[in-house]
N, C-alpha and C. Protein backbone atom coordinates (compact mmCIF):
# COMPACT_ATOMS: atom_id res chain seq x y z
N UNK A 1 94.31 105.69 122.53
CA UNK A 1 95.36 104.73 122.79
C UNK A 1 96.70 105.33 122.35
N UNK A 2 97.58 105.15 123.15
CA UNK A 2 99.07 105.64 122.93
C UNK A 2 100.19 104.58 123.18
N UNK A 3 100.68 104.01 121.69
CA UNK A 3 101.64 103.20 121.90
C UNK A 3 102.88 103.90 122.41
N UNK A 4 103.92 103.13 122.82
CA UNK A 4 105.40 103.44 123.05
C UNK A 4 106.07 102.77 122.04
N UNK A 5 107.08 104.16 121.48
CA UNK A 5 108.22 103.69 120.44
C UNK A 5 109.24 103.45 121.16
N UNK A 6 110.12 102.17 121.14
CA UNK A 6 111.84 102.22 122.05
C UNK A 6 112.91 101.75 120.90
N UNK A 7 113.73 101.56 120.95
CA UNK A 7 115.08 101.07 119.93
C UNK A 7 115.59 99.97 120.70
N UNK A 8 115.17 98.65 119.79
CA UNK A 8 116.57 97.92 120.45
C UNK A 8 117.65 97.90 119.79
N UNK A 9 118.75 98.26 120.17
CA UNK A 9 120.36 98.58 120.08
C UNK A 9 120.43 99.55 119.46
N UNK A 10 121.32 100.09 118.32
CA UNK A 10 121.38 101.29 117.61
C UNK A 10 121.24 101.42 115.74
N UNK A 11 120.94 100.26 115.57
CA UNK A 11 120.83 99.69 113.86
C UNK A 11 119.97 101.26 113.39
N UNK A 12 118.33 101.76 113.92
CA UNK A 12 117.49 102.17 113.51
C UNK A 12 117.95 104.06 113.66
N UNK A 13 118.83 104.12 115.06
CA UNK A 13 119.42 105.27 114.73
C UNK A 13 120.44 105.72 113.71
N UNK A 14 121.11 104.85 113.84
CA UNK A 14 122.06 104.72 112.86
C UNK A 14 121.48 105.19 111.18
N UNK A 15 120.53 104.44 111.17
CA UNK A 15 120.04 104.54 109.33
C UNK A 15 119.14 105.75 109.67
N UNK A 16 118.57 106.38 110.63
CA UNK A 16 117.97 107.55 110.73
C UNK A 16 119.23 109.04 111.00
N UNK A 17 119.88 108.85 111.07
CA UNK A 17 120.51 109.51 111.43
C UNK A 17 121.67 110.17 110.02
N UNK A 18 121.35 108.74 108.84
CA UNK A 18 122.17 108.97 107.60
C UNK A 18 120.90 110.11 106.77
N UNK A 19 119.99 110.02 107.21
CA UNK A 19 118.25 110.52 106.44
C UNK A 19 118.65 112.01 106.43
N UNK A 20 118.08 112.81 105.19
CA UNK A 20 117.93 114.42 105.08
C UNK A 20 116.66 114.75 105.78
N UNK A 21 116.53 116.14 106.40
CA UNK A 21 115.92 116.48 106.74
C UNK A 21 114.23 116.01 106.49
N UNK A 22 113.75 115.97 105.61
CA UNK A 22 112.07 116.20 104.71
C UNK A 22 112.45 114.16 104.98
N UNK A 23 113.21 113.71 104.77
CA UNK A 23 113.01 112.29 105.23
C UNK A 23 112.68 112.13 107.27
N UNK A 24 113.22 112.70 107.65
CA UNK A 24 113.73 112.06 109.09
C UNK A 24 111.80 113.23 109.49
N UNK A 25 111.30 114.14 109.25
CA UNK A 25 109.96 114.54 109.13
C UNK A 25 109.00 113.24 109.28
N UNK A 26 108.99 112.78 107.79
CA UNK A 26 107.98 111.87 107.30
C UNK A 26 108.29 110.79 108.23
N UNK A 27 109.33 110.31 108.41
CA UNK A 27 109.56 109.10 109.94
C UNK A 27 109.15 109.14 110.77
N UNK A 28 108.73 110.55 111.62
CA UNK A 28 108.77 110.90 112.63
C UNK A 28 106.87 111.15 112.49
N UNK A 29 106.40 111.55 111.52
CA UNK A 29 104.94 111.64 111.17
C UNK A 29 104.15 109.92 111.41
N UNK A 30 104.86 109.29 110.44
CA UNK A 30 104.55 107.99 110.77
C UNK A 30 104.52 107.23 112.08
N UNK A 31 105.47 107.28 112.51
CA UNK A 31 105.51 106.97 114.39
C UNK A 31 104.67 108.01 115.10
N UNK A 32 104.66 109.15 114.60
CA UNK A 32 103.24 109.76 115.35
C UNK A 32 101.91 109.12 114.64
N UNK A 33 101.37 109.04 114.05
CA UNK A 33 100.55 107.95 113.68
C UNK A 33 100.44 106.09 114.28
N UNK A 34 101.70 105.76 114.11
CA UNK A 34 101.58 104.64 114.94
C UNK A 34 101.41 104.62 116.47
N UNK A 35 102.18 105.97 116.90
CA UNK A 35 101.40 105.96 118.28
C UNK A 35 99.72 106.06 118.74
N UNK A 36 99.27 106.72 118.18
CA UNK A 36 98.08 106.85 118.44
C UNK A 36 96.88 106.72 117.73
N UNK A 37 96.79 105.94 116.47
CA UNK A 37 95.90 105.34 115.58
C UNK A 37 95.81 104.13 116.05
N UNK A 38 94.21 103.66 116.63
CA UNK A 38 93.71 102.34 117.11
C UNK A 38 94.46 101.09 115.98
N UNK A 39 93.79 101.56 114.62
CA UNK A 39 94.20 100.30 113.69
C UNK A 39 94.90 101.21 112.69
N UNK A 40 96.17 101.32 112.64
CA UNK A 40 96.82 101.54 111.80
C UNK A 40 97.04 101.07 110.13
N UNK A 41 96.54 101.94 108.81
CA UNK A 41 96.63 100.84 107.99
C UNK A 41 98.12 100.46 107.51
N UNK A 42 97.14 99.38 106.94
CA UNK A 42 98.60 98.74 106.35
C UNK A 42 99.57 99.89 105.62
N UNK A 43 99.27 100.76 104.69
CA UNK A 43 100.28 101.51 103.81
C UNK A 43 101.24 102.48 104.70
N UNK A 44 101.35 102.44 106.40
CA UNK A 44 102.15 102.52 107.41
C UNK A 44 102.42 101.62 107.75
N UNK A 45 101.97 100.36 108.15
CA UNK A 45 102.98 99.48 109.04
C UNK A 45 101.87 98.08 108.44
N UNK A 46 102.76 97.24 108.16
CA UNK A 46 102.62 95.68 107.81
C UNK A 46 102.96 94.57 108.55
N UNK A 47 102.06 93.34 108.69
CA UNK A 47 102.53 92.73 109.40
C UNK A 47 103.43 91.57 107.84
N UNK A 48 104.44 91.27 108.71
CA UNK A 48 105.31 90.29 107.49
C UNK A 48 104.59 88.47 107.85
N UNK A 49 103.97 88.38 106.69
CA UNK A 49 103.92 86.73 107.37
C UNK A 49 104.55 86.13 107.31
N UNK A 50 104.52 84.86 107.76
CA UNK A 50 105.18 83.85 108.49
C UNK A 50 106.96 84.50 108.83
N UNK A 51 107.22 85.45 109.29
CA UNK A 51 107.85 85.55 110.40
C UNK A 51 107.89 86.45 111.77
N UNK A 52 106.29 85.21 112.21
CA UNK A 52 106.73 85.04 113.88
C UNK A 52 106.76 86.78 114.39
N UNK A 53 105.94 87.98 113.95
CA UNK A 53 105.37 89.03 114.97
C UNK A 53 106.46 89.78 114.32
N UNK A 54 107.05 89.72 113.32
CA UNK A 54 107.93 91.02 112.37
C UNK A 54 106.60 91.88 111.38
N UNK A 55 106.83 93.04 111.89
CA UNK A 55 106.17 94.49 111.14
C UNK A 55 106.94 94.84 110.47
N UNK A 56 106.93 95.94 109.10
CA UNK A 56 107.42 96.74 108.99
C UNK A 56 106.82 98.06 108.63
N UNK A 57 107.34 99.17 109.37
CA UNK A 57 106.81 100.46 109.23
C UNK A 57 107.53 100.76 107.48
N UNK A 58 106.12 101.32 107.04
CA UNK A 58 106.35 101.97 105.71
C UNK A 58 106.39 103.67 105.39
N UNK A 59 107.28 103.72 105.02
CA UNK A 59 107.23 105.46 104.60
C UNK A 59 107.95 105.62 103.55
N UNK A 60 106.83 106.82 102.74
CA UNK A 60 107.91 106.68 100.95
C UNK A 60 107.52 108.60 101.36
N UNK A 61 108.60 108.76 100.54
CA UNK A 61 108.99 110.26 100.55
C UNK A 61 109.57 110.73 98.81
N UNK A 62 108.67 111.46 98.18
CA UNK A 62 109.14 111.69 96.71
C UNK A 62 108.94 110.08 96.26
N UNK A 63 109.77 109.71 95.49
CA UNK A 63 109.93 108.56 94.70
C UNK A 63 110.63 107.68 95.81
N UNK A 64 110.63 107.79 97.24
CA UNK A 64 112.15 106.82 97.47
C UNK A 64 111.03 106.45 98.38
N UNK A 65 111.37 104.67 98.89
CA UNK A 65 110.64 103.60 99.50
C UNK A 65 111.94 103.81 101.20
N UNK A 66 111.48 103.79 102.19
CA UNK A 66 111.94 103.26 103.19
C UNK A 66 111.30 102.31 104.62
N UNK A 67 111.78 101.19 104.59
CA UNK A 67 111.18 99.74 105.68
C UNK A 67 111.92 100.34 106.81
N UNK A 68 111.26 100.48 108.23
CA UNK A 68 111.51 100.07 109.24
C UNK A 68 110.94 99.01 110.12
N UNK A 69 111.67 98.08 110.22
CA UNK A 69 111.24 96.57 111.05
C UNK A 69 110.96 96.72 112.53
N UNK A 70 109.90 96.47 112.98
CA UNK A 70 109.48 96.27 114.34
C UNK A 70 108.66 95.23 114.78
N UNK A 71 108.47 95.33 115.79
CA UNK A 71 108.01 94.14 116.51
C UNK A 71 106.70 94.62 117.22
N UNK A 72 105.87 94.09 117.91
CA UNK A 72 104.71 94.40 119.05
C UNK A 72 105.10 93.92 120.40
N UNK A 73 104.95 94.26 121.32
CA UNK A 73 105.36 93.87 122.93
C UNK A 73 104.63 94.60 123.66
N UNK A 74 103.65 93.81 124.53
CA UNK A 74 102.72 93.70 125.63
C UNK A 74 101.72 94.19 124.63
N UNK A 75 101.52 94.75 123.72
CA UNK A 75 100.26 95.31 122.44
C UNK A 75 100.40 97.13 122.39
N UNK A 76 101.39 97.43 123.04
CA UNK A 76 101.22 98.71 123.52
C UNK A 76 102.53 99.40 123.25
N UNK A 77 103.52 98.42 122.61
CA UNK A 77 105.03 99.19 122.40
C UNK A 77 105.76 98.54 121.52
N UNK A 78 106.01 99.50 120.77
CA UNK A 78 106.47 99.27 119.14
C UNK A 78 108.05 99.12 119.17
N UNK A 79 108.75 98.11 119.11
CA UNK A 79 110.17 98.22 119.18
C UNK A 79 110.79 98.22 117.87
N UNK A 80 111.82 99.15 117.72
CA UNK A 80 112.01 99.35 115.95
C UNK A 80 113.47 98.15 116.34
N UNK A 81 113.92 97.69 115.03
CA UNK A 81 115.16 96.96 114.72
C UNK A 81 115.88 98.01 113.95
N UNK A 82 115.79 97.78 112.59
CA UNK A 82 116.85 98.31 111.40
C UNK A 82 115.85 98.90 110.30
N UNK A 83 116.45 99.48 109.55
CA UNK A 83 115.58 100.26 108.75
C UNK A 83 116.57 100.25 107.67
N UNK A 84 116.11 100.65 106.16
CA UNK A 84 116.82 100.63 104.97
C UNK A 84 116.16 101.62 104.26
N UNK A 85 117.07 101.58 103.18
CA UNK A 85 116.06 102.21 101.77
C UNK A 85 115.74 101.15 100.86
N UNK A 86 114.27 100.99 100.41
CA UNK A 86 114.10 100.03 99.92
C UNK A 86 114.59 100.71 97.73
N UNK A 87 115.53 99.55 97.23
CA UNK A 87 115.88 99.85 95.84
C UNK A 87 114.73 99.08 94.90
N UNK A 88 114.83 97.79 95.29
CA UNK A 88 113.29 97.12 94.77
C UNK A 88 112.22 96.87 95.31
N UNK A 89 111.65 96.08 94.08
CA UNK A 89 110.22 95.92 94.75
C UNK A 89 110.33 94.49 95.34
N UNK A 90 111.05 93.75 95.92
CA UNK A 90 111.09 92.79 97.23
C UNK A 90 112.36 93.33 98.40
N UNK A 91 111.78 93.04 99.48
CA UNK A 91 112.39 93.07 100.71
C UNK A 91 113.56 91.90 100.50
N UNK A 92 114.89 93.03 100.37
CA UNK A 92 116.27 91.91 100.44
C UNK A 92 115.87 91.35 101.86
N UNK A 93 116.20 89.57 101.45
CA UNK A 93 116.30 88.80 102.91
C UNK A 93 116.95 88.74 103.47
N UNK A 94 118.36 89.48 103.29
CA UNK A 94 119.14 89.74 104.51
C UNK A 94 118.93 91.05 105.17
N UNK A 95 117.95 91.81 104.82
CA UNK A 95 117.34 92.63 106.02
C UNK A 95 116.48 92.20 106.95
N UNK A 96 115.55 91.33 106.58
CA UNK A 96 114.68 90.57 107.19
C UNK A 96 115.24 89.52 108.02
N UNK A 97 116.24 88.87 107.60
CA UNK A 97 116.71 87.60 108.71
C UNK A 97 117.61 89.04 109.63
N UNK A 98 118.05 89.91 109.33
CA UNK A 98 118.54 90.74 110.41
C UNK A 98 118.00 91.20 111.19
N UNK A 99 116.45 91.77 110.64
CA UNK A 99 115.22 92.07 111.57
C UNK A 99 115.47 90.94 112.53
N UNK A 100 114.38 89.68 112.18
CA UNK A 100 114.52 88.47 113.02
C UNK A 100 115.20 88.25 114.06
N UNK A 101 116.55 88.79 113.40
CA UNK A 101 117.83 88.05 114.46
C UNK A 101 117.78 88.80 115.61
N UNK A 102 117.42 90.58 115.50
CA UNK A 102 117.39 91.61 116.34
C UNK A 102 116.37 91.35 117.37
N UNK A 103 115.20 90.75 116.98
CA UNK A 103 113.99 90.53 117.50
C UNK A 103 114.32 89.36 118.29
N UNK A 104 114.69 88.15 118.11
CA UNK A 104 114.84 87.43 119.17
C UNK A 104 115.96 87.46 120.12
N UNK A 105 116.47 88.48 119.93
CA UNK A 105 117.87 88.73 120.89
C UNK A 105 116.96 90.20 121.69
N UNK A 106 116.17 90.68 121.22
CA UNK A 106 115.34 91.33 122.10
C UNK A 106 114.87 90.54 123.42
N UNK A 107 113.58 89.76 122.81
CA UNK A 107 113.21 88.79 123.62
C UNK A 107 113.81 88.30 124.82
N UNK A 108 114.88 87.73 124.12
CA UNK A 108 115.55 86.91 124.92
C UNK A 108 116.87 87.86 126.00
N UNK A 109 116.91 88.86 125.72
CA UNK A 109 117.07 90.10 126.76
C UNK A 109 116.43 90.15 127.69
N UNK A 110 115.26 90.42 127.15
CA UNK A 110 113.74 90.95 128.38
C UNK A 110 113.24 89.59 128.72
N UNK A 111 113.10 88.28 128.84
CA UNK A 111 113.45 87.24 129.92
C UNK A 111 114.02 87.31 131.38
């Protein structure tokens, strides 16, 4: 099985694009893994509950934590939102209601 990775808008390039080298690697390892691992575990990609089909892809590199937020569409294509460096150990909620917000303005695009 081979998922498809796409970007909606530019949030996820943007924060990939601030990444050093040995980071923007391990990103790119992980999405090769999410493409083609049937069941991906969780310590790559999580589903967030209760909000409504938000993932986030996990990748830690040395000591440093980084979330990328995605979604599932048709079961077969992984759409990234925004991505951060995570400083603690909870997900600030204004990354997450930004995920969200990205995700239903997806949607409601592809309508």
């Amino acid at each position: 099985m081979i998922r498809k990775i796409i970007f909606h808008e530019n949030h996820f390039i943007k924060f990939y694009q601030k990444q050093d080298k040995k980071v923007k690697l391990k990103i790119q390892y992980v999405f090769e893994l999410i493409k083609q691992v049937d069941r991906v575990p969780d310590k790559f990609l999580k589903h967030l509950v209760g909000t409504n089909g938000l993932y986030e892809i996990r990748v830690e590199y040395q000591s440093n934590i980084y979330r990328i937020f995605c979604c599932m569409d048709d079961g077969q294509l992984v759409v990234l939102f925004n991505g951060f460096q995570k400083k603690t150990q909870k997900t600030p909620q204004k990354e997450i209601d930004k995920a969200i917000r990205l995700m239903k303005d997806y949607f409601n695009i592809k309508k």
